[in-house]
N, C-alpha and C. Protein backbone atom coordinates (compact mmCIF):
# COMPACT_ATOMS: atom_id res chain seq x y z
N UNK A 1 4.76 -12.11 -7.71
CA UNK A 1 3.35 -11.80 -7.63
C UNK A 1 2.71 -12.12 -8.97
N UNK A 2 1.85 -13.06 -8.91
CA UNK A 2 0.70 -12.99 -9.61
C UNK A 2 0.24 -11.79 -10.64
N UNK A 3 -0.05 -11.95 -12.17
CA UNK A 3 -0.60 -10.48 -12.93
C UNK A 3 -1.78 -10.05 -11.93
N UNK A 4 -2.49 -10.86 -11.57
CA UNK A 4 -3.93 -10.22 -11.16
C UNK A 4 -4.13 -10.43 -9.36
N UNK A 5 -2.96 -11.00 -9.55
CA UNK A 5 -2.77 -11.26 -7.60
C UNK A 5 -2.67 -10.04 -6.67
N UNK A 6 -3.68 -9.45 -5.67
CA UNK A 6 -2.95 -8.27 -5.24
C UNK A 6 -2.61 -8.64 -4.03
N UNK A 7 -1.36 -8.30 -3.71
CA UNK A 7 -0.99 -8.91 -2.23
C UNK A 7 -1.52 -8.47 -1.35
N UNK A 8 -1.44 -9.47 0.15
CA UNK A 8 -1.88 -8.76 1.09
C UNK A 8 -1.42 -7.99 2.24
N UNK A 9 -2.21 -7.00 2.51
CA UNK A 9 -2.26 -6.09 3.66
C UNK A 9 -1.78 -6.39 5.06
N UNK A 10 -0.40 -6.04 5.64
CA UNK A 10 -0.38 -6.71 7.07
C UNK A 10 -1.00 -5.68 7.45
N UNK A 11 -1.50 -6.13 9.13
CA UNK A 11 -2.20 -5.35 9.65
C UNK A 11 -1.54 -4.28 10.75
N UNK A 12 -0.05 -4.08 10.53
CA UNK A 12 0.55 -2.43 10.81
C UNK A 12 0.25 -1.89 10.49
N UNK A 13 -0.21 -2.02 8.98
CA UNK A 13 -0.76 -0.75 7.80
C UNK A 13 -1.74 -0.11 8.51
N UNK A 14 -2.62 -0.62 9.25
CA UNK A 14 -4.54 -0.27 9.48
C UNK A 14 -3.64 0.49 10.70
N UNK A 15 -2.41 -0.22 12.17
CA UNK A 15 -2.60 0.16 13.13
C UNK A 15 -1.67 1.84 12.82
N UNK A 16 -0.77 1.48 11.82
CA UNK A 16 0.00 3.21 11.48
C UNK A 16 -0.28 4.33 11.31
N UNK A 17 -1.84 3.71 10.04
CA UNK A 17 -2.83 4.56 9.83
C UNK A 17 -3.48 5.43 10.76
N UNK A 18 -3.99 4.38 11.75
CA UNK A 18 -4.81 5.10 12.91
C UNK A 18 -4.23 5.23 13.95
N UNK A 19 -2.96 5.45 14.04
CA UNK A 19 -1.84 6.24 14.76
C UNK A 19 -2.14 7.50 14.91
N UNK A 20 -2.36 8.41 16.11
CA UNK A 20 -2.66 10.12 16.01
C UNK A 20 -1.79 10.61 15.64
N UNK A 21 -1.60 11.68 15.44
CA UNK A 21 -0.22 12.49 15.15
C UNK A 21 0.42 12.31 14.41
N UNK A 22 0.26 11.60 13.13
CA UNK A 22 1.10 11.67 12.00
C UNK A 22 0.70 12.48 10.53
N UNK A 23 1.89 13.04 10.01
CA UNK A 23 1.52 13.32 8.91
C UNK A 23 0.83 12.30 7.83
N UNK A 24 1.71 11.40 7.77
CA UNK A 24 1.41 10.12 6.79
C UNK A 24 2.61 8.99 6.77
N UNK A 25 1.74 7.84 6.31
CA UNK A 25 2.46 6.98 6.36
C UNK A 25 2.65 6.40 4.88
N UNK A 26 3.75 5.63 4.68
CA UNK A 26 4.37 5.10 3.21
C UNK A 26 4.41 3.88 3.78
N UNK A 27 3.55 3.08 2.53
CA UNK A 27 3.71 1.33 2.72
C UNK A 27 4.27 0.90 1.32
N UNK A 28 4.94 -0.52 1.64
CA UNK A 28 5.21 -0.92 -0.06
C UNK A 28 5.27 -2.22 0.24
N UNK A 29 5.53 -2.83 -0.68
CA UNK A 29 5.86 -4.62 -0.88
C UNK A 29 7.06 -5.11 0.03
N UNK A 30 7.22 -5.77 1.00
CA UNK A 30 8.18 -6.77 1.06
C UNK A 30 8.37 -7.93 0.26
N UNK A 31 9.37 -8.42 0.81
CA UNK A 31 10.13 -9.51 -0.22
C UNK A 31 9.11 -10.32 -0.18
N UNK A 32 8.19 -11.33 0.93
CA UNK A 32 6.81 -11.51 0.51
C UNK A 32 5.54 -11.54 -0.11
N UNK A 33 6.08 -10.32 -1.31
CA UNK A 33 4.86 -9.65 -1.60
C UNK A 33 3.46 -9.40 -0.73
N UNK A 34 3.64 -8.46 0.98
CA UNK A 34 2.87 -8.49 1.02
C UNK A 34 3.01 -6.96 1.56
N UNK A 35 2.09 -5.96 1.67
CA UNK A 35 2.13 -4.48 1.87
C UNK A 35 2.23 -4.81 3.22
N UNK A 36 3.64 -3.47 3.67
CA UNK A 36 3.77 -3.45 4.79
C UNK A 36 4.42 -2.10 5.13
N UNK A 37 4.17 -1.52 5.97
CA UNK A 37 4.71 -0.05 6.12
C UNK A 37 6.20 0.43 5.85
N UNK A 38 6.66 1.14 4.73
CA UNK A 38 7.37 1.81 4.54
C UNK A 38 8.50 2.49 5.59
N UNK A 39 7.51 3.50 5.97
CA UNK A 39 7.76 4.58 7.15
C UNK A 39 6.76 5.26 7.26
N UNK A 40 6.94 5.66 8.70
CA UNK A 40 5.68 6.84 9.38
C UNK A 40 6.20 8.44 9.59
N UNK A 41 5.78 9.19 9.54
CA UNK A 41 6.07 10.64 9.46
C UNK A 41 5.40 11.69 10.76
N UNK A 42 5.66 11.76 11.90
CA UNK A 42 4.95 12.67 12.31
C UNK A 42 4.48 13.72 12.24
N UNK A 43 3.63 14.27 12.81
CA UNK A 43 3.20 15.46 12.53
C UNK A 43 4.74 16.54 12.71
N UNK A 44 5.12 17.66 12.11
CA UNK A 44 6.16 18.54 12.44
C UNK A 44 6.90 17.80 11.39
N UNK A 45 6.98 17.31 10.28
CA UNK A 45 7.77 16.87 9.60
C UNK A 45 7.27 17.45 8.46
N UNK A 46 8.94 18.29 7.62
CA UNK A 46 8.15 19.02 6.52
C UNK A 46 7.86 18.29 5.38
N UNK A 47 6.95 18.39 4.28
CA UNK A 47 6.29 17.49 3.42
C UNK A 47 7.22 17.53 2.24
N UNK A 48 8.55 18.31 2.63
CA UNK A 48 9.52 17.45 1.43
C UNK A 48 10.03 16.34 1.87
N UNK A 49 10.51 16.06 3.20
CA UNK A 49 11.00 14.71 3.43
C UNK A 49 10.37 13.72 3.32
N UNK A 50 8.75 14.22 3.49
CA UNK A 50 8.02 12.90 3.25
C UNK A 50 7.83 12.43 1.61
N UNK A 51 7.95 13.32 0.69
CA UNK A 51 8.11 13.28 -0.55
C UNK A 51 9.11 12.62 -0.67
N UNK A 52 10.29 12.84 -0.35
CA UNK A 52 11.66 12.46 -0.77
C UNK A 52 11.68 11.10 0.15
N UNK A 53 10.76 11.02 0.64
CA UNK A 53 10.81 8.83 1.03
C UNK A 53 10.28 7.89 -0.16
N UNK A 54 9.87 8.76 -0.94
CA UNK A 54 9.00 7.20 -1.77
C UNK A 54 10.89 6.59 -2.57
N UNK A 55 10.41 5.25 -2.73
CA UNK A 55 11.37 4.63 -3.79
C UNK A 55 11.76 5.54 -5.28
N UNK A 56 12.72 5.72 -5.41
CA UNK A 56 12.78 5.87 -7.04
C UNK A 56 12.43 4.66 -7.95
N UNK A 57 12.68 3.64 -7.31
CA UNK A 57 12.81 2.18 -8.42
C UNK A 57 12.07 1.38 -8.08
N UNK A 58 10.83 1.94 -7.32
CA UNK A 58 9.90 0.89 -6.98
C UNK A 58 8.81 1.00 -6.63
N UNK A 59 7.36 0.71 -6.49
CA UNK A 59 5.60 1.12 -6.20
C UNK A 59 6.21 1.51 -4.26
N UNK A 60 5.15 2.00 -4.76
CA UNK A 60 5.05 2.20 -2.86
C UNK A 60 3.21 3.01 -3.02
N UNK A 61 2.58 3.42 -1.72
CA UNK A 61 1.88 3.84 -1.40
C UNK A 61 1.31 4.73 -0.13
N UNK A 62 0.39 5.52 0.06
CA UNK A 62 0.67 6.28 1.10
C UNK A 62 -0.81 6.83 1.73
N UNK A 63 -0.57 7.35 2.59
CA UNK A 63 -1.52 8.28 3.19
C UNK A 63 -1.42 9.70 3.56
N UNK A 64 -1.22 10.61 2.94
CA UNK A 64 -1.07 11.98 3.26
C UNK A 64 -2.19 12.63 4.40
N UNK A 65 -2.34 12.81 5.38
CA UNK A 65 -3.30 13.92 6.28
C UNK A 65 -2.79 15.35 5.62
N UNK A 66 -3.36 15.99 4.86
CA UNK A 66 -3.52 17.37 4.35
C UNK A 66 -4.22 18.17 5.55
N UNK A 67 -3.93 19.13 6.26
CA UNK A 67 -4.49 19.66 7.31
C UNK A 67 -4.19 21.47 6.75
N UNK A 68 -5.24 22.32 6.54
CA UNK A 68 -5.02 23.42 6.13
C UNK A 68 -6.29 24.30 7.16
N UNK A 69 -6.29 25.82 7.10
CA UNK A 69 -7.47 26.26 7.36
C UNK A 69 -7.84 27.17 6.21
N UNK A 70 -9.41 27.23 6.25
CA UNK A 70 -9.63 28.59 5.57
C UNK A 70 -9.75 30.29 5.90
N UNK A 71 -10.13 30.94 5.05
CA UNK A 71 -10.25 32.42 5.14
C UNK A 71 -10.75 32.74 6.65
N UNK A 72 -12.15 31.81 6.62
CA UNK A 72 -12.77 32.49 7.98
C UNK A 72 -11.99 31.69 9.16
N UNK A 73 -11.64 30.69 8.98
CA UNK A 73 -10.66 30.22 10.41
C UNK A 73 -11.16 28.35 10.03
N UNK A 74 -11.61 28.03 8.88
CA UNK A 74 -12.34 26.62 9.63
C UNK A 74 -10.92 25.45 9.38
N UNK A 75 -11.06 24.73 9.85
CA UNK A 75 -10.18 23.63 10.15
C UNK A 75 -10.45 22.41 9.15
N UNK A 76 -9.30 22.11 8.34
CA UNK A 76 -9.51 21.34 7.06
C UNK A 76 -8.65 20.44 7.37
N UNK A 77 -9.02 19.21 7.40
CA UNK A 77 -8.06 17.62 7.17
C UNK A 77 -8.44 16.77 5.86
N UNK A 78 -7.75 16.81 5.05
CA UNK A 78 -8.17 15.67 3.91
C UNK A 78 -7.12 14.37 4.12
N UNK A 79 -7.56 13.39 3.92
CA UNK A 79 -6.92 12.09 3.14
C UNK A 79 -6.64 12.05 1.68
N UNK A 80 -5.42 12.16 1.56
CA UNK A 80 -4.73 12.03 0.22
C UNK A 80 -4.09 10.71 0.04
N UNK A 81 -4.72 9.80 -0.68
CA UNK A 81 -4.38 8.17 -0.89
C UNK A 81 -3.43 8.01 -1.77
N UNK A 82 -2.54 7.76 -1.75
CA UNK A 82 -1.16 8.27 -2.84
C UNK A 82 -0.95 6.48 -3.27
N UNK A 83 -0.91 6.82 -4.51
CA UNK A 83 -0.22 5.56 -5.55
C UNK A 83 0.97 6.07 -6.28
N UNK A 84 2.21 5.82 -6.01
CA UNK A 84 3.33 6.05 -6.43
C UNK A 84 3.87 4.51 -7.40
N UNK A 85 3.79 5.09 -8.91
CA UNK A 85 4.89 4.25 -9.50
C UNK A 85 5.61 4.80 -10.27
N UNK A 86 6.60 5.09 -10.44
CA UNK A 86 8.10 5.45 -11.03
C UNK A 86 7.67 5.89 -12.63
N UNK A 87 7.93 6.42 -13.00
CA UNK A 87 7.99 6.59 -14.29
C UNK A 87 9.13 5.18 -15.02
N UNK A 88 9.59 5.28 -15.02
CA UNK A 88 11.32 4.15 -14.80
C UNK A 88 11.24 2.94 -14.31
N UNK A 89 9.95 2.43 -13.58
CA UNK A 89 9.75 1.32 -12.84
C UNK A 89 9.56 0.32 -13.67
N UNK A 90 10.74 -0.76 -13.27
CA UNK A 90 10.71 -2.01 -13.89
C UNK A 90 10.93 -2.90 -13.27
N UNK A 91 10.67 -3.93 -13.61
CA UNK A 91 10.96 -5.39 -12.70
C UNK A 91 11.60 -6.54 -13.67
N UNK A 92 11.72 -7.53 -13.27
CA UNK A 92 13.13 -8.54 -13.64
C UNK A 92 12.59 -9.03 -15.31
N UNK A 93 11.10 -9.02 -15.58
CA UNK A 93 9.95 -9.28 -16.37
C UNK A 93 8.98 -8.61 -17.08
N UNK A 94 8.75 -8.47 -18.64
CA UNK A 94 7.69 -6.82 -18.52
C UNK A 94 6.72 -7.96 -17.72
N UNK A 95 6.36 -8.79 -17.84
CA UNK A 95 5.18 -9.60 -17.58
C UNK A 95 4.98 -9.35 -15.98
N UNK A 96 5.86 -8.93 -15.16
CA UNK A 96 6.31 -9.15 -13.95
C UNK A 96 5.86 -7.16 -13.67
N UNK A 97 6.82 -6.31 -14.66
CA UNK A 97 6.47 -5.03 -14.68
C UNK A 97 4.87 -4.89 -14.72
N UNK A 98 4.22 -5.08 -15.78
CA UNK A 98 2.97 -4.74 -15.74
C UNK A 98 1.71 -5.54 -15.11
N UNK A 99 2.16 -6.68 -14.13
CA UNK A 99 1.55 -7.13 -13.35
C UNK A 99 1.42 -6.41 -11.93
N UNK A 100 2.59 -5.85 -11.71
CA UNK A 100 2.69 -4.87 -11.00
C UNK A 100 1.87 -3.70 -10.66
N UNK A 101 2.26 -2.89 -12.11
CA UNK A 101 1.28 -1.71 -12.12
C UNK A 101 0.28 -1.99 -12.49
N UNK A 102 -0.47 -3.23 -13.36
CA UNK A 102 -2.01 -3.21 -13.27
C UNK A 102 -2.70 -3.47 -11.97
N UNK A 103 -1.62 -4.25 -11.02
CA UNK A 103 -2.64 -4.51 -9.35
C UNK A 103 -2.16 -3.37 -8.74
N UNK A 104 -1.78 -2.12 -8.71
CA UNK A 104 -1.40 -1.03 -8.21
C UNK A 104 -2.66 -0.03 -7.52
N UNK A 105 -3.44 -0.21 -8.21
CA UNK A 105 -4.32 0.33 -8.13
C UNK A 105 -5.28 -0.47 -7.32
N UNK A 106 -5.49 -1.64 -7.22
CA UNK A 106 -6.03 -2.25 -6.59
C UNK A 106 -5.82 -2.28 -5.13
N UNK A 107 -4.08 -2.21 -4.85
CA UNK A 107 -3.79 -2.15 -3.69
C UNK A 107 -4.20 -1.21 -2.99
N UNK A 108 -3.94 0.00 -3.51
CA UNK A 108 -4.75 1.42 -2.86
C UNK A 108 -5.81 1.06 -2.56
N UNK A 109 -6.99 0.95 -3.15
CA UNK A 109 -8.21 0.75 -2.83
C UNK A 109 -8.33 -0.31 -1.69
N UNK A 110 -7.60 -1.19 -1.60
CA UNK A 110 -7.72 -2.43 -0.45
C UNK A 110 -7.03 -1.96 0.37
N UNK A 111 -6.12 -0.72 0.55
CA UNK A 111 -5.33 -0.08 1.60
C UNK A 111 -6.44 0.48 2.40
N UNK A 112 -6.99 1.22 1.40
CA UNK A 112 -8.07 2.55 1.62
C UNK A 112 -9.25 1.73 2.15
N UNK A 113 -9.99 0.14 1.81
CA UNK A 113 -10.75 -0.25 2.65
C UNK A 113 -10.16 -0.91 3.60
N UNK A 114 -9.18 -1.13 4.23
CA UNK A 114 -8.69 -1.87 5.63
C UNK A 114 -8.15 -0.81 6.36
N UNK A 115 -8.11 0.40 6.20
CA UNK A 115 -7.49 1.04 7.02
C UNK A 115 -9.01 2.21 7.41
N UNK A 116 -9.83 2.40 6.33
CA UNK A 116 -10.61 3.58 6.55
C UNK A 116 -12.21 3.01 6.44
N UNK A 117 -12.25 2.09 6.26
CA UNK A 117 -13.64 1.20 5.89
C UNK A 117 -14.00 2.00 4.88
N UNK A 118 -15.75 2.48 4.82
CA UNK A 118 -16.58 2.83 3.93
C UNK A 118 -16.53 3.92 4.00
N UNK A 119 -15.63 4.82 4.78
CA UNK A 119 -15.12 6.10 4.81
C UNK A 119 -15.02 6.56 2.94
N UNK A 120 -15.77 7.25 2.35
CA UNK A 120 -15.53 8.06 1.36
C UNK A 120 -14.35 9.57 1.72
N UNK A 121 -14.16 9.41 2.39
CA UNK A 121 -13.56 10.67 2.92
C UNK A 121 -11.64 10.64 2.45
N UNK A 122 -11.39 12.04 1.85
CA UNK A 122 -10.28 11.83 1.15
C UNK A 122 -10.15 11.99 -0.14
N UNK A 123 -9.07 11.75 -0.94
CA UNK A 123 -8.71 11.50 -2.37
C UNK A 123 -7.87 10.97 -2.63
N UNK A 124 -7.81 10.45 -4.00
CA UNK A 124 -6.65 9.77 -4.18
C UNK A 124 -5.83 10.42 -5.38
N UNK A 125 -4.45 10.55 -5.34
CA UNK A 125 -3.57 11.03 -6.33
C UNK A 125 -2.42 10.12 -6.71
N UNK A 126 -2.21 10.20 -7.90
CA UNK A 126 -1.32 8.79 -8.53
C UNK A 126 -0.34 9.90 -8.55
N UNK A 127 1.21 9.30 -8.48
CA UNK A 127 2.74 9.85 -8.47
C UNK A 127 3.01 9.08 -9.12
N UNK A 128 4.08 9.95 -10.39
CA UNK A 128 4.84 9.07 -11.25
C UNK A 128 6.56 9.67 -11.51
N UNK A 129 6.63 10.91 -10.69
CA UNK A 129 7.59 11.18 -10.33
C UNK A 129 7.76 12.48 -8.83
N UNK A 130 8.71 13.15 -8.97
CA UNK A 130 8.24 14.03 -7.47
C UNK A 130 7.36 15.02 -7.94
N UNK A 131 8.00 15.78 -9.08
CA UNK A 131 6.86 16.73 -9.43
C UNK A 131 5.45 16.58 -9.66
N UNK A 132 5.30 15.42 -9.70
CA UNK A 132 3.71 15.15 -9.86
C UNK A 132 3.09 14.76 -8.21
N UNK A 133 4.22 15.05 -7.12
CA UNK A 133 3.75 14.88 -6.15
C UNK A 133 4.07 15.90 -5.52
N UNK A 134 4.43 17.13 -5.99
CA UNK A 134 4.95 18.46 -5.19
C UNK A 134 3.84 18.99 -4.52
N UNK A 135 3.91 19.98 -3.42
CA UNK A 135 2.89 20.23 -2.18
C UNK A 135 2.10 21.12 -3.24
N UNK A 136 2.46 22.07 -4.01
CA UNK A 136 1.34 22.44 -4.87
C UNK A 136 -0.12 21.58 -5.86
N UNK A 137 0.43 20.38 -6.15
CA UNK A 137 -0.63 19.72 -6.93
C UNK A 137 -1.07 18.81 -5.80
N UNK A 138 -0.57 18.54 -4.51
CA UNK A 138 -1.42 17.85 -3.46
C UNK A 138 -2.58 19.01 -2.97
N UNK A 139 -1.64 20.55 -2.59
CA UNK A 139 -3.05 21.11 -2.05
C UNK A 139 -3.89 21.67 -3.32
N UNK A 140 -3.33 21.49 -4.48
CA UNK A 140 -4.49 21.65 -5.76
C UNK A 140 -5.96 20.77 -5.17
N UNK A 141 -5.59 19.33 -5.15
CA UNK A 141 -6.33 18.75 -5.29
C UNK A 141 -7.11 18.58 -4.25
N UNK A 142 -6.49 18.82 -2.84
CA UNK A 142 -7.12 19.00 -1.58
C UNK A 142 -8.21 19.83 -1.54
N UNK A 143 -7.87 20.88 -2.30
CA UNK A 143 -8.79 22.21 -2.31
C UNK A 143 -9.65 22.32 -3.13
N UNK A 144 -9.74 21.47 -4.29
CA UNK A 144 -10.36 21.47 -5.11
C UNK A 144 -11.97 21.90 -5.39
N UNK A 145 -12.43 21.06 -3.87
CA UNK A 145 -13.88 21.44 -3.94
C UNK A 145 -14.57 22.32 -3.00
N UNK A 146 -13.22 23.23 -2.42
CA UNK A 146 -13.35 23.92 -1.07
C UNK A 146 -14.55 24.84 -1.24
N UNK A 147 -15.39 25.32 -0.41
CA UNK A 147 -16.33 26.55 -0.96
C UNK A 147 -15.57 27.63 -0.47
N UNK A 148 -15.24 28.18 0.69
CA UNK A 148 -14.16 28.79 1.34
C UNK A 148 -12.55 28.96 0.60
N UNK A 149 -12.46 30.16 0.54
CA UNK A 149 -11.07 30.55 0.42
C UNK A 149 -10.17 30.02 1.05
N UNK A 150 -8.86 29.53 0.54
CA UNK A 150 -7.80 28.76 1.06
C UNK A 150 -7.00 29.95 2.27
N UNK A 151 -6.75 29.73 3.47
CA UNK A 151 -5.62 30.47 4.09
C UNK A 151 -3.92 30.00 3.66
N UNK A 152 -3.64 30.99 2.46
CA UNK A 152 -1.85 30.55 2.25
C UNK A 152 -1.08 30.77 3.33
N UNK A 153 -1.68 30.97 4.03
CA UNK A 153 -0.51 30.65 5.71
C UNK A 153 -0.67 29.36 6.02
N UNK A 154 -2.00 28.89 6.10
CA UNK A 154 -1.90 27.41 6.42
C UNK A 154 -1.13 26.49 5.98
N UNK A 155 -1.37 27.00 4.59
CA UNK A 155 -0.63 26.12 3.68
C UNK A 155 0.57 25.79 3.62
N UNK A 156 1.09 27.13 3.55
CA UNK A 156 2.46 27.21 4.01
C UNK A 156 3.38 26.65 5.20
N UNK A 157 2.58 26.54 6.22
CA UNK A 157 3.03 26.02 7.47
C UNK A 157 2.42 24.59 7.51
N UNK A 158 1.65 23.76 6.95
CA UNK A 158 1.62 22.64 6.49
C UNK A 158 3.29 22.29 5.86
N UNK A 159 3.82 22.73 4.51
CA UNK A 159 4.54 22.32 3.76
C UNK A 159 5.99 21.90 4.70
N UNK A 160 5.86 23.34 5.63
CA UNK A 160 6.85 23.21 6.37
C UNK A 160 7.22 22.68 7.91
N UNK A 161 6.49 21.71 7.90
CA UNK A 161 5.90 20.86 8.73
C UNK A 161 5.62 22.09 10.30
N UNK A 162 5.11 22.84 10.16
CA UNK A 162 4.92 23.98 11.29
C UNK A 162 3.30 23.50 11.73
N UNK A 163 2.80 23.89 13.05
CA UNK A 163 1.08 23.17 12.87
C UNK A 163 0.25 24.57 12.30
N UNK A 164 -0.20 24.04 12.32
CA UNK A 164 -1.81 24.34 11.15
C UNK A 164 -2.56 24.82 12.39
N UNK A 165 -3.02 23.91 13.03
CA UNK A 165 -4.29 24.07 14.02
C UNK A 165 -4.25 23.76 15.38
């Protein structure tokens, strides 16, 4: 790949995405360089296994559905746009390494417009190892701008892939 080349998007990515019933899906590079789905996660799947799919030794990217309720009962779904690169991540080249992670970011965003259009809806959180992707700093950030009190049952039964709603 190209420093400034960002590969392209097959179009499983858009149809995985808008698959019902999943927790989230993980896409990464094929040997092509071009993004192509990882794996899909259904709903009932607890959010450590889906954690424990990204690569150790390599970018990947994702879509988390965050589904929680609040205090009074209301029903919360966020999009969590996940950019995962390794702390450790290297390639055969630094030239090759940091061509990488400078179009990393790009890819998200071209994930996030082919799969969701002009949808503002969501967030995005960068991973650089698991702890920076543990279910606490995802529903940190989920919740962030909640006006409503969080229900920690929801939450809880989110993590553990139990339903929500």
């Amino acid at each position: 790949m190209a420093t400034m080349e960002v590969p392209p998007v097959k179009d499983e990515c858009v149809t995985a995405f808008r698959q019902p019933g999943n927790l989230g899906v993980i896409f990464r590079l094929n040997g092509s360089n071009e993004v192509v789905v990882g794996g899909s996660f259904p709903l009932g799947t607890p959010y450590a296994d889906f954690a424990a799919a990204f690569p150790a030794d390599d970018v990947a990217w994702a879509i988390l559905n965050v589904r929680y309720m609040t205090t009074d009962g209301g029903k919360r779904l966020k999009h969590c746009w996940l950019s995962w690169i390794p702390d450790d991540f290297h390639r055969a080249t630094t030239k090759e390494t940091v061509g990488v992670k400078f179009t990393s970011p790009m890819v998200l965003s071209k994930l996030r417009n082919q799969c969701a259009g002009d949808s503002k809806h969501g967030f995005s959180h960068h991973g650089i190892n698991q702890a920076s992707i543990a279910l606490p700093e995802i529903i940190e950030r989920a919740t962030k701008f909640e006006r409503d009190p969080v229900d920690p049952a929801s939450v809880l039964a989110f993590g553990e892939g139990r339903q929500v709603y």
